[in-house]
Protein backbone atom coordinates (compact mmCIF):
# COMPACT_ATOMS: atom_id res chain seq x y z
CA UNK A 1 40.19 -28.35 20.35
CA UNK A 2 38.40 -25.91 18.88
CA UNK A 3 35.98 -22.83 21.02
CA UNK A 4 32.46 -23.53 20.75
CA UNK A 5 30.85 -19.86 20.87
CA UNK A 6 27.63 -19.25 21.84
CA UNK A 7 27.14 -16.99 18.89
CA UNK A 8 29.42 -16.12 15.86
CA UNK A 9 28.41 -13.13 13.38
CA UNK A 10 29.68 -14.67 10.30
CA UNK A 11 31.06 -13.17 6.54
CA UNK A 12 30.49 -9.89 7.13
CA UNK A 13 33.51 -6.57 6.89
CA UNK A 14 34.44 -5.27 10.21
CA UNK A 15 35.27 -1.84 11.36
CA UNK A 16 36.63 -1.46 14.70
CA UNK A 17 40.17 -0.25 16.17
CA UNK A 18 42.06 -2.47 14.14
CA UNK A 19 40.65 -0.71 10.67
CA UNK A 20 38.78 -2.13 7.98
CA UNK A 21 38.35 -5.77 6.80
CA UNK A 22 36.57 -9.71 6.44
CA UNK A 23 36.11 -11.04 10.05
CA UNK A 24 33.72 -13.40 12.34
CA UNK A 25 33.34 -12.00 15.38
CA UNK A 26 32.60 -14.70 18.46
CA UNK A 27 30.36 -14.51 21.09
CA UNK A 28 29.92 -15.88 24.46
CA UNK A 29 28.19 -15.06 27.37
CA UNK A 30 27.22 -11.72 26.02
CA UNK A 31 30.84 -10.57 25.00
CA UNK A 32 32.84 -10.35 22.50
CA UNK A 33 35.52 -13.42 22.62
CA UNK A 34 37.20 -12.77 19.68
CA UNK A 35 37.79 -11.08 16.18
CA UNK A 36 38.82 -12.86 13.03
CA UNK A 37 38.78 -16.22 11.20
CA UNK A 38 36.09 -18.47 12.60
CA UNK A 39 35.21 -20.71 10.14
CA UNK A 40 36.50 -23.58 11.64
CA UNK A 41 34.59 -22.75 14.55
CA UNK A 42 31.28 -24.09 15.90
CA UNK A 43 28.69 -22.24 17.56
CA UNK A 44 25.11 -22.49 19.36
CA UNK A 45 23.93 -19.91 16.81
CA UNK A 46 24.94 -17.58 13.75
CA UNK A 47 24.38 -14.46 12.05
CA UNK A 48 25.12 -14.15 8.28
CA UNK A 49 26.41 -11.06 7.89
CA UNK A 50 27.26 -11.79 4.60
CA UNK A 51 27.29 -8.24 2.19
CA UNK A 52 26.87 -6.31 5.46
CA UNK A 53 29.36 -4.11 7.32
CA UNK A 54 29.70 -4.87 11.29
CA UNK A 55 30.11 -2.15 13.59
CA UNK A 56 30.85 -1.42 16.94
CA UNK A 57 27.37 -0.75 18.61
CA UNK A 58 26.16 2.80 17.79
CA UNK A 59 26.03 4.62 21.27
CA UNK A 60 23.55 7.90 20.86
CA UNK A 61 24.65 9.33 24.32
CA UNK A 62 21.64 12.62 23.99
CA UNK A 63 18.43 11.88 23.94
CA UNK A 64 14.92 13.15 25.78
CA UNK A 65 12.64 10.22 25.92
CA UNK A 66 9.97 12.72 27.61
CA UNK A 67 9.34 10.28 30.54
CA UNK A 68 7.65 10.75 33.29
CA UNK A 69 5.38 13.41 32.54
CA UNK A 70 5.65 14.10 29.02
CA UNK A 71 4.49 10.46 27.79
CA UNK A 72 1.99 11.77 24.95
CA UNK A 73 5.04 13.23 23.52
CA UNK A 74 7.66 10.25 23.70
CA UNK A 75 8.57 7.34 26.25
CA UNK A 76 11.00 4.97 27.58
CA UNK A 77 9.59 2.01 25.28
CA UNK A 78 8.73 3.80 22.10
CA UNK A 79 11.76 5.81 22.02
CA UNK A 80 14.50 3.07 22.83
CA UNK A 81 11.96 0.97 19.80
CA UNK A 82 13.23 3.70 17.15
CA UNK A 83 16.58 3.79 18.75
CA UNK A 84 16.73 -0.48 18.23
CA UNK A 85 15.18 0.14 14.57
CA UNK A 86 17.64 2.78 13.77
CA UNK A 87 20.84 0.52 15.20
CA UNK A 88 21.47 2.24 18.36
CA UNK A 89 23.00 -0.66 20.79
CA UNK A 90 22.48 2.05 24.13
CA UNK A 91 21.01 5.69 24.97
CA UNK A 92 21.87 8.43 27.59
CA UNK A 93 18.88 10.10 28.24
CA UNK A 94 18.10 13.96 29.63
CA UNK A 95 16.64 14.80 33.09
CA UNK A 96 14.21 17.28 32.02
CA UNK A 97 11.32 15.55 32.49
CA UNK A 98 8.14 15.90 34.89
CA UNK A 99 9.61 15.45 37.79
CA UNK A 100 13.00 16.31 36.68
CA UNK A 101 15.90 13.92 37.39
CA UNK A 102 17.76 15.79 39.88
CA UNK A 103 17.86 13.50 43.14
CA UNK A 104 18.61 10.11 44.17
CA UNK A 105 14.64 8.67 43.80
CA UNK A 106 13.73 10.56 40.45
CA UNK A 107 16.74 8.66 38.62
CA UNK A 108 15.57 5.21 40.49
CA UNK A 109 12.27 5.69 39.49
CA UNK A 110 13.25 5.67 35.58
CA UNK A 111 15.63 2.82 36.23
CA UNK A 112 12.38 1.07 37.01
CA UNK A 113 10.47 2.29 34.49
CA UNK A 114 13.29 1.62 31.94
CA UNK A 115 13.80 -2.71 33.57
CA UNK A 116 11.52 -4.92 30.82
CA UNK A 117 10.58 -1.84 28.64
CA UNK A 118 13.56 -0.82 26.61
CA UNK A 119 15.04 -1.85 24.29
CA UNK A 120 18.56 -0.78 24.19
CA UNK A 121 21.00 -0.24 27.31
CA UNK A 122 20.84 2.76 28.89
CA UNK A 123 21.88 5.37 31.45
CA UNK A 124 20.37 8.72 32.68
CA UNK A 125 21.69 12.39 33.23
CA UNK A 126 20.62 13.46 36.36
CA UNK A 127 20.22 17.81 36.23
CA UNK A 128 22.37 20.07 38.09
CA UNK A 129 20.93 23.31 40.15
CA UNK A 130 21.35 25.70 42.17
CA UNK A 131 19.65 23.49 44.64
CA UNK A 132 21.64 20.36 43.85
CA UNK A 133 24.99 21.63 43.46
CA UNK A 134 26.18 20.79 47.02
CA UNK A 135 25.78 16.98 46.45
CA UNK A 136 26.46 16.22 42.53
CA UNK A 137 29.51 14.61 43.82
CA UNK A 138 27.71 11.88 45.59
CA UNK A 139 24.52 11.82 42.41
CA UNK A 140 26.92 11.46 39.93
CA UNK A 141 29.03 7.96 41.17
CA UNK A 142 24.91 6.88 41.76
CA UNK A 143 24.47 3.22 39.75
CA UNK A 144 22.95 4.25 36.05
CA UNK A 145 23.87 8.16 36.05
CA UNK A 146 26.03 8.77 32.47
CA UNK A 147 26.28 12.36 34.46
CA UNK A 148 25.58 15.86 35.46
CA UNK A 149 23.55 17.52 32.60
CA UNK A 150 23.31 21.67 33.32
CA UNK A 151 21.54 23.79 31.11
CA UNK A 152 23.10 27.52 30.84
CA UNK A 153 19.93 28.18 28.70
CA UNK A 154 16.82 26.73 26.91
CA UNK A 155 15.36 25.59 30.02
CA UNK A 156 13.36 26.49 32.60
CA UNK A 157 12.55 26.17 36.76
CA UNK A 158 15.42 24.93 38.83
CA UNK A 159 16.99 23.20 35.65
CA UNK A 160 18.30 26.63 34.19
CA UNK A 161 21.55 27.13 36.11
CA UNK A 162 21.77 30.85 33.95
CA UNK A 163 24.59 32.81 36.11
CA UNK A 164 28.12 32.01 36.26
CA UNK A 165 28.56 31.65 40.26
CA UNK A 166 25.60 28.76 39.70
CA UNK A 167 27.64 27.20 36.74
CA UNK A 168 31.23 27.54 38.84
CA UNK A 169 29.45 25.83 41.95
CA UNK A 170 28.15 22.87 39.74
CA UNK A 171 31.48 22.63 38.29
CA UNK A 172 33.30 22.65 41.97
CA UNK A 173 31.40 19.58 42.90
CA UNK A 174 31.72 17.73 40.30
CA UNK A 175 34.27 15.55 39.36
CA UNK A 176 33.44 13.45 36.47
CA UNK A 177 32.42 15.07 32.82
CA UNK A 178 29.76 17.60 33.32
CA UNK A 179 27.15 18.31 30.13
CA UNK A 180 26.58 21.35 29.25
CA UNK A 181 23.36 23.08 26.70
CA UNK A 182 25.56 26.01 25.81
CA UNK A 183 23.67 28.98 25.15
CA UNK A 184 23.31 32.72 26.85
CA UNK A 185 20.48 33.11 28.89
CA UNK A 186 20.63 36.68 29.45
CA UNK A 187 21.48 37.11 25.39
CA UNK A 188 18.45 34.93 24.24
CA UNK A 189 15.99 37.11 26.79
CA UNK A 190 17.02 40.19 25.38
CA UNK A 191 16.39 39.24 22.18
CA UNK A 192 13.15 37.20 22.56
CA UNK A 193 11.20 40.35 20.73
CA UNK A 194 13.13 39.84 17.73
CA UNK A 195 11.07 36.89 16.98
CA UNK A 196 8.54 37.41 14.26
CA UNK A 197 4.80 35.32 14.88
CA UNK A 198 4.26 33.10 12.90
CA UNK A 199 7.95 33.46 11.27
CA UNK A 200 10.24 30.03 12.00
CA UNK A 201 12.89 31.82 9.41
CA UNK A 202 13.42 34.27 12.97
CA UNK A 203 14.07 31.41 14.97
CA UNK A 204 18.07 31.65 14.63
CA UNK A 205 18.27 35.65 14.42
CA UNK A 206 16.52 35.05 18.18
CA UNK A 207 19.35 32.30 19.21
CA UNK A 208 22.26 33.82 17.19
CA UNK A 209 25.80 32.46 17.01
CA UNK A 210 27.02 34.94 19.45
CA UNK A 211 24.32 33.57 21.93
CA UNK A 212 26.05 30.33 21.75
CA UNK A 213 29.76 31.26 21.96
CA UNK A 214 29.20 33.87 24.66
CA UNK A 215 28.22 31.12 26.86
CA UNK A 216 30.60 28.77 25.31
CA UNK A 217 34.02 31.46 26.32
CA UNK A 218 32.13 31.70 29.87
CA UNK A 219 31.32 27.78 30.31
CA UNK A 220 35.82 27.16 29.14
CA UNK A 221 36.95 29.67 31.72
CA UNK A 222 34.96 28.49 34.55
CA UNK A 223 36.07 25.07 33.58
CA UNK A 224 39.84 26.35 33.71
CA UNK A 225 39.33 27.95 36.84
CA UNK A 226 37.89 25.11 38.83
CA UNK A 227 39.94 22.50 37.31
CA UNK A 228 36.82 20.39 35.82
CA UNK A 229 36.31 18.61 32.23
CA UNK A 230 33.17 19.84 30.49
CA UNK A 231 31.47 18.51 27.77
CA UNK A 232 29.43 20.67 25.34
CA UNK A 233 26.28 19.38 23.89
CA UNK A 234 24.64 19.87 20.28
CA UNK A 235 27.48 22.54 18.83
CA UNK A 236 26.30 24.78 15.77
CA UNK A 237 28.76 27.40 15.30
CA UNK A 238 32.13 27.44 13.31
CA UNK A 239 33.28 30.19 16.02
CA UNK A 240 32.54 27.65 18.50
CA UNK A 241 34.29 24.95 16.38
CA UNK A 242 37.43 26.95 16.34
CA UNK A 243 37.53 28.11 20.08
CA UNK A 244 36.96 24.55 21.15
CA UNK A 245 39.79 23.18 19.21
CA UNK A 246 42.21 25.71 21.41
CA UNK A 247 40.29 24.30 24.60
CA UNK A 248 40.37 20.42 24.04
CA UNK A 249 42.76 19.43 27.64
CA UNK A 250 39.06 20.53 29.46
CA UNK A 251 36.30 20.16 26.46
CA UNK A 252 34.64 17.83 24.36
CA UNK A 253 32.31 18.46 21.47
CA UNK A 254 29.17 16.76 20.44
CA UNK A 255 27.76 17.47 16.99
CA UNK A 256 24.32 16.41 15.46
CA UNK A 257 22.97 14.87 12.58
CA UNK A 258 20.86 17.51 11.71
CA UNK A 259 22.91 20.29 12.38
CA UNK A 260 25.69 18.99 9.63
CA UNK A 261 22.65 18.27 7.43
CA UNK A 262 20.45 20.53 7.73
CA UNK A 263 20.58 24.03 6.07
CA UNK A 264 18.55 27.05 7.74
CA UNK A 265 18.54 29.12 4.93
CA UNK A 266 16.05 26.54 3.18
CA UNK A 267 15.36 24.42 6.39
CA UNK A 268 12.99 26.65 8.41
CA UNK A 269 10.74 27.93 4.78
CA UNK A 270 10.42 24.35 3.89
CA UNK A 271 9.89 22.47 6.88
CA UNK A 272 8.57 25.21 9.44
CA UNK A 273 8.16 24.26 13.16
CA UNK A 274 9.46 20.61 12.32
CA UNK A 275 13.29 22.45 11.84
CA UNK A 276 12.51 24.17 15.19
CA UNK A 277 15.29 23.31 17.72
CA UNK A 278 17.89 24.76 20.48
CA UNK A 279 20.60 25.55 19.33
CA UNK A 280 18.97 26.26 15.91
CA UNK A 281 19.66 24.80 12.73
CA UNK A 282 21.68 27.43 11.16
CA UNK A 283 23.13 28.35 7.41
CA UNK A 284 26.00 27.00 5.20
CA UNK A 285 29.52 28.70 6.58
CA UNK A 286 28.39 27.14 10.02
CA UNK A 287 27.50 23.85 8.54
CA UNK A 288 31.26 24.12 7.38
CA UNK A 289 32.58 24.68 10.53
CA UNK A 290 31.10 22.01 12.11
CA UNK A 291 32.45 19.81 9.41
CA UNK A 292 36.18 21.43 10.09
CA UNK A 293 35.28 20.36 13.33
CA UNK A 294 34.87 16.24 12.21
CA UNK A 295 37.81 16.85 10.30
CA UNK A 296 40.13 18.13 12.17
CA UNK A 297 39.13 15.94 15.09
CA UNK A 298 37.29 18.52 17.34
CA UNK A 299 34.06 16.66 17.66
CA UNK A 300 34.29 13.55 20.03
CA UNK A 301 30.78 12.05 19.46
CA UNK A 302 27.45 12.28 17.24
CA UNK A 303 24.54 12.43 19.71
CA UNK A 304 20.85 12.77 17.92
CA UNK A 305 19.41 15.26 20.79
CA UNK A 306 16.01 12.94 19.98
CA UNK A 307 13.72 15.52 21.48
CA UNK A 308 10.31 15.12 19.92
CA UNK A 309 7.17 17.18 20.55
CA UNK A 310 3.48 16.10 18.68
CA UNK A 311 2.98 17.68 15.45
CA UNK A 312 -0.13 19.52 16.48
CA UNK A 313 2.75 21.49 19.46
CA UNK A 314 4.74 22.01 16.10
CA UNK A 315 1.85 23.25 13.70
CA UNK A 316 2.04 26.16 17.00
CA UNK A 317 2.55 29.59 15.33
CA UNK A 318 6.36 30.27 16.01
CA UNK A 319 7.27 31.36 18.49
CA UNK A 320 4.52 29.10 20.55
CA UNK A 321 5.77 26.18 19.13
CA UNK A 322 8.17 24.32 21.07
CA UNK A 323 11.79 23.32 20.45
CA UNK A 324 13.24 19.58 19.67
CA UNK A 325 12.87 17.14 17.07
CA UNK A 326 13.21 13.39 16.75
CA UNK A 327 16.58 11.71 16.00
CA UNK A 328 17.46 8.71 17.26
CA UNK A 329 15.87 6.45 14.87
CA UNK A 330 17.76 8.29 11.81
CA UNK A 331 21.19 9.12 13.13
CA UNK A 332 22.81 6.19 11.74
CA UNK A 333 21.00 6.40 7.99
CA UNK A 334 21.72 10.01 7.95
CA UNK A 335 25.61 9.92 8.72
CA UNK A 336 25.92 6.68 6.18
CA UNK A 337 24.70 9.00 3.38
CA UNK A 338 27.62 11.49 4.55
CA UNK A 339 29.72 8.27 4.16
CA UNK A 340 28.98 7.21 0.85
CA UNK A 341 29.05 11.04 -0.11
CA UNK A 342 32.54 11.25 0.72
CA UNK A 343 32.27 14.07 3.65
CA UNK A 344 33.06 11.09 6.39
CA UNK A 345 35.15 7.77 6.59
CA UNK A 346 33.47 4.71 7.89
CA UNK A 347 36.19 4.37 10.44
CA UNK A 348 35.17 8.47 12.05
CA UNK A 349 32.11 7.45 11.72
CA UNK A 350 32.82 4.67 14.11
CA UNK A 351 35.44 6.84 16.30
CA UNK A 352 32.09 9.36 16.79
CA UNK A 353 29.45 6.55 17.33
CA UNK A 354 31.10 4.24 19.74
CA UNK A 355 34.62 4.93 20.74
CA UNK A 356 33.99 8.55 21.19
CA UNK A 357 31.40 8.05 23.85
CA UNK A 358 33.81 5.30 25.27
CA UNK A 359 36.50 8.29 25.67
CA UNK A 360 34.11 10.80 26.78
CA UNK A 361 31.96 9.38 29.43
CA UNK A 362 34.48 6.17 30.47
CA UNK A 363 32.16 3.85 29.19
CA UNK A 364 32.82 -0.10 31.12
CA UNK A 365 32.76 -2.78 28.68
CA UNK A 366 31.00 -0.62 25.40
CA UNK A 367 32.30 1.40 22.70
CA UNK A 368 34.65 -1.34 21.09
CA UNK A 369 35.02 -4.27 19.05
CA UNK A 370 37.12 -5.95 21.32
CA UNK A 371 37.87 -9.08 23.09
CA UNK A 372 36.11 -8.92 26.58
CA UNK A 373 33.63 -5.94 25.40
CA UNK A 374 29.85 -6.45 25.63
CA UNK A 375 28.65 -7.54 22.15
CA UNK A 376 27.03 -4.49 21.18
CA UNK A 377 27.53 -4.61 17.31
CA UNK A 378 25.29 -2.86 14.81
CA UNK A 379 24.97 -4.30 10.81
CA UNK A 380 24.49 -1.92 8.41
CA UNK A 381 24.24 -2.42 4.83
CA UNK A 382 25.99 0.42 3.01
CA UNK A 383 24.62 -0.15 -0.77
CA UNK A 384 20.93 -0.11 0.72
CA UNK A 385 18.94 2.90 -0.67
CA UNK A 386 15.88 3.77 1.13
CA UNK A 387 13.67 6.88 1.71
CA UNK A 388 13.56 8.17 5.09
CA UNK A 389 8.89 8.41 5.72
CA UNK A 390 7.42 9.72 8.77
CA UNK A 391 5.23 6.64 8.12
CA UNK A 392 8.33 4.51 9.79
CA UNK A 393 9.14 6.39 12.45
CA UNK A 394 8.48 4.53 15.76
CA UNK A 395 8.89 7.64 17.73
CA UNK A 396 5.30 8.57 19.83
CA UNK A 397 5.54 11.75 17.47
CA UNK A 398 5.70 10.09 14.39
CA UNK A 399 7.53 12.01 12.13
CA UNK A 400 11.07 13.38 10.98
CA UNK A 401 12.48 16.44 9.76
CA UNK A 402 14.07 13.50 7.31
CA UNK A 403 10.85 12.66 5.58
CA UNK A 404 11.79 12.45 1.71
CA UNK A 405 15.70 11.87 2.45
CA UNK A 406 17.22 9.92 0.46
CA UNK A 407 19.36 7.59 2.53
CA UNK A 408 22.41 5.59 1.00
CA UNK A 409 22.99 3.09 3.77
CA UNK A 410 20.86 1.59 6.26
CA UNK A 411 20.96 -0.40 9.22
CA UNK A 412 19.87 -4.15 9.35
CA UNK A 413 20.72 -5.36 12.48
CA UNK A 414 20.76 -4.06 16.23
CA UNK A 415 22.80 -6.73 18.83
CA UNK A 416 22.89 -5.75 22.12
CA UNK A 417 24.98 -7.67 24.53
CA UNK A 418 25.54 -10.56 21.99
CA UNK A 419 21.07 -10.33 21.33
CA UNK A 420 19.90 -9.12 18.31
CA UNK A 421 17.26 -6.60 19.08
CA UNK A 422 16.24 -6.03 15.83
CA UNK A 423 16.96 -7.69 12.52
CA UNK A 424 15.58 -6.77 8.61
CA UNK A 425 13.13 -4.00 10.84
CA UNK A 426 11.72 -6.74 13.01
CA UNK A 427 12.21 -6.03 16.66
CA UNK A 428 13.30 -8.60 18.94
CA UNK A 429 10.54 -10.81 21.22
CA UNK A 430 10.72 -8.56 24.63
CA UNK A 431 12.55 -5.82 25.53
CA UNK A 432 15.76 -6.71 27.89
CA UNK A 433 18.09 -3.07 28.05
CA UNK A 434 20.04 -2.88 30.97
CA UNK A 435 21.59 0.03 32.59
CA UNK A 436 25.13 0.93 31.31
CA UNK A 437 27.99 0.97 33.91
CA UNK A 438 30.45 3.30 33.98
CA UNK A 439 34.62 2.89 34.44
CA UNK A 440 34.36 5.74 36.84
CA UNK A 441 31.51 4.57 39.21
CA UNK A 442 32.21 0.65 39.16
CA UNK A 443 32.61 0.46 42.85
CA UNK A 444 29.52 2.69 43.10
């Protein structure tokens, strides 16, 4: 007798660990039941995915949804809305918020905040410090932590963990993946007067490459010395690319949309404080490098570091104007243009969307298309042209550094845990994310 599914995406090509090709994919019960030939098959409800391309669900595992504290810049509900609208199934998001999320009732409180109003799963980073070190052990197995999240630099108060003996003692007490922002403190103070008022071109002569791989070497052999696994965040340099891939037993390697897209040299004249960001955007033999680094397999996952500020912060006169831009709603359109440019394959594309965060962060139940996964699957429709416009962006902020971009692919379809969230741009009737779990902290 034949399975009666609760759901079955129908018609549409498939990418997952299998490769490339024509499948249904069944649903029940919020999972995925199986992968293939349904059409004999009967089910409560269907998608026509007909023309489209089915992924796994797109997992953007960096992003700073600003709340509490920060709401007139971003929050839970608006930013998980552009992460829905740009095909983003779930979001890790950063502790440095107002209170930051460094203790067992600040990383509650945004569970609660997050239960009815987002849109996508989720899980938070809660911050190591000096103050905190002691008892990231016991925060990190804590029910909807992805992690420890330490910034070396680009922060400030107890979230800047600057000095190695601070960095080694987070790193003894931890025993799942810590996060790293990779940058020297001490490096980027001394060289704070080099930036010009009013100048964004400045920005990355301030934060050089050698700011970043200084603390890189430092953050690997205090990794190697306490036996930990590191990850490191947002990665712009090819010296960093190329030390990394001699370090990958302890390290893994994020990579950003804009920072493979983005070129300084024109970036910073043209777009001004909107190209402002830590670790800069930087010039064309980096951008290489960090393509090596896709290549040749160094990168492990695409994270959008969504980090948006207003546009009257922005329209600051450097260097008053603050650091971040939005992301998460144009990480998918973005990377499909790479696609159908020929700098990426559909199936790495995949690997750094959804089975890389899987690897990374021991993801339970997300990052494949697999029998007994969550159905987390994101349609995309890769002949779509469209223009990336500030107009569209449902981020608080409202803009992009993407505005004018001409995207060749585009995403049509958002299902999280066998729901579709959003459809054709239309959002879903109520918001219903749920905190991610972890293979790590399941007895947690």
């Amino acid at each position: 007798m034949a399975k009666t599914y609760d759901l079955i995406v129908r018609g549409g090509e498939v990418v997952n660990h299998a490769g490339r090709g024509m499948a249904d994919v069944g649903i029940i019960d919020g999972r995925i039941i199986k992968v293939g030939d349904l059409s004999q098959a009967s089910a409560g409800e269907s998608v026509d995915a007909t023309g489209l391309t089915v992924l796994p669900g797109v997992i953007d595992t960096q992003v700073h949804f600003r709340e509490p504290g920060l709401e007139w810049k971003e929050d839970l509900e608006t930013g998980s809305r552009a992460a829905a609208l740009g095909g983003v199934t779930a979001v890790f998001e950063m502790p440095n918020t107002e209170p930051a999320t460094t203790d067992p009732d600040a990383l509650a409180d945004k569970l609660n905040r997050a239960r009815d109003r987002m849109w996508t799963d989720h899980a938070f980073y809660i911050g190591g410090t000096h103050d905190n070190a002691r008892h990231l052990g016991e925060l990190e197995r804590l029910p909807g932590c992805c992690g420890i999240k330490v910034f070396m630099g680009a922060s400030t108060g107890t979230l800047l963990v600057a000095d190695d003996d601070g960095v080694r003692e987070v790193l003894k007490h931890v025993k799942r993946r810590a996060t790293f922002h990779s940058e020297d403190e001490y490096r980027l103070a001394d060289r704070r007067p080099l930036a010009r008022t009013g100048d964004w071109t400045s920005h990355p002569e301030v934060r050089d490459a050698e700011s970043a791989i200084m603390s890189t070497r430092r953050l690997v052999k205090l990794a190697r010395e306490t036996g930990a696994r590191i990850h490191v965040l947002h990665v712009t340099t090819a010296e960093e690319i190329d030390f990394l891939s001699h370090n990958k037993d302890v390290a893994t390697v994020e990579v950003t949309p804009q920072h493979l897209t983005l070129d300084g040299d024109e970036a910073y004249a043209r777009l001004k404080g909107l190209a402002q960001m830590n670790p800069p955007i930087r010039n064309a033999p980096h951008i290489a490098g960090l393509w090596r680094g896709i290549i040749h397999g160094v990168a492990d996952v695409l994270g959008s570091d969504h980090a948006p500020h207003t546009l009257e912060e922005k329209a600051r006169p450097y260097p008053a104007s603050p650091s971040g831009m939005p992301g998460v709603q144009t990480l998918v359109p973005v990377m499909l243009t790479h696609v159908a440019e020929g700098r990426l394959s559909i199936e790495r594309f995949v690997d750094l969307t959804s089975a890389g965060a899987n690897r990374v962060f021991g993801i339970a139940g997300k990052g494949r298309m697999a029998e007994g996964y969550d159905a987390d699957l994101t349609l995309v429709d890769l002949k779509a042209r469209r223009t990336i416009v500030h107009a569209d962006m449902a981020t608080r902020s409202g803009w992009t550094p993407f505005d004018g971009f001409e995207a060749k692919g585009w995403p049509v379809g958002t299902m999280v845990r066998g729901k579709m969230v959003m459809r054709d741009g239309e959002l879903a009737a109520r918001a219903a994310g749920r905190p991610v779990r972890f293979q790590e902290t399941l007895a947690a």
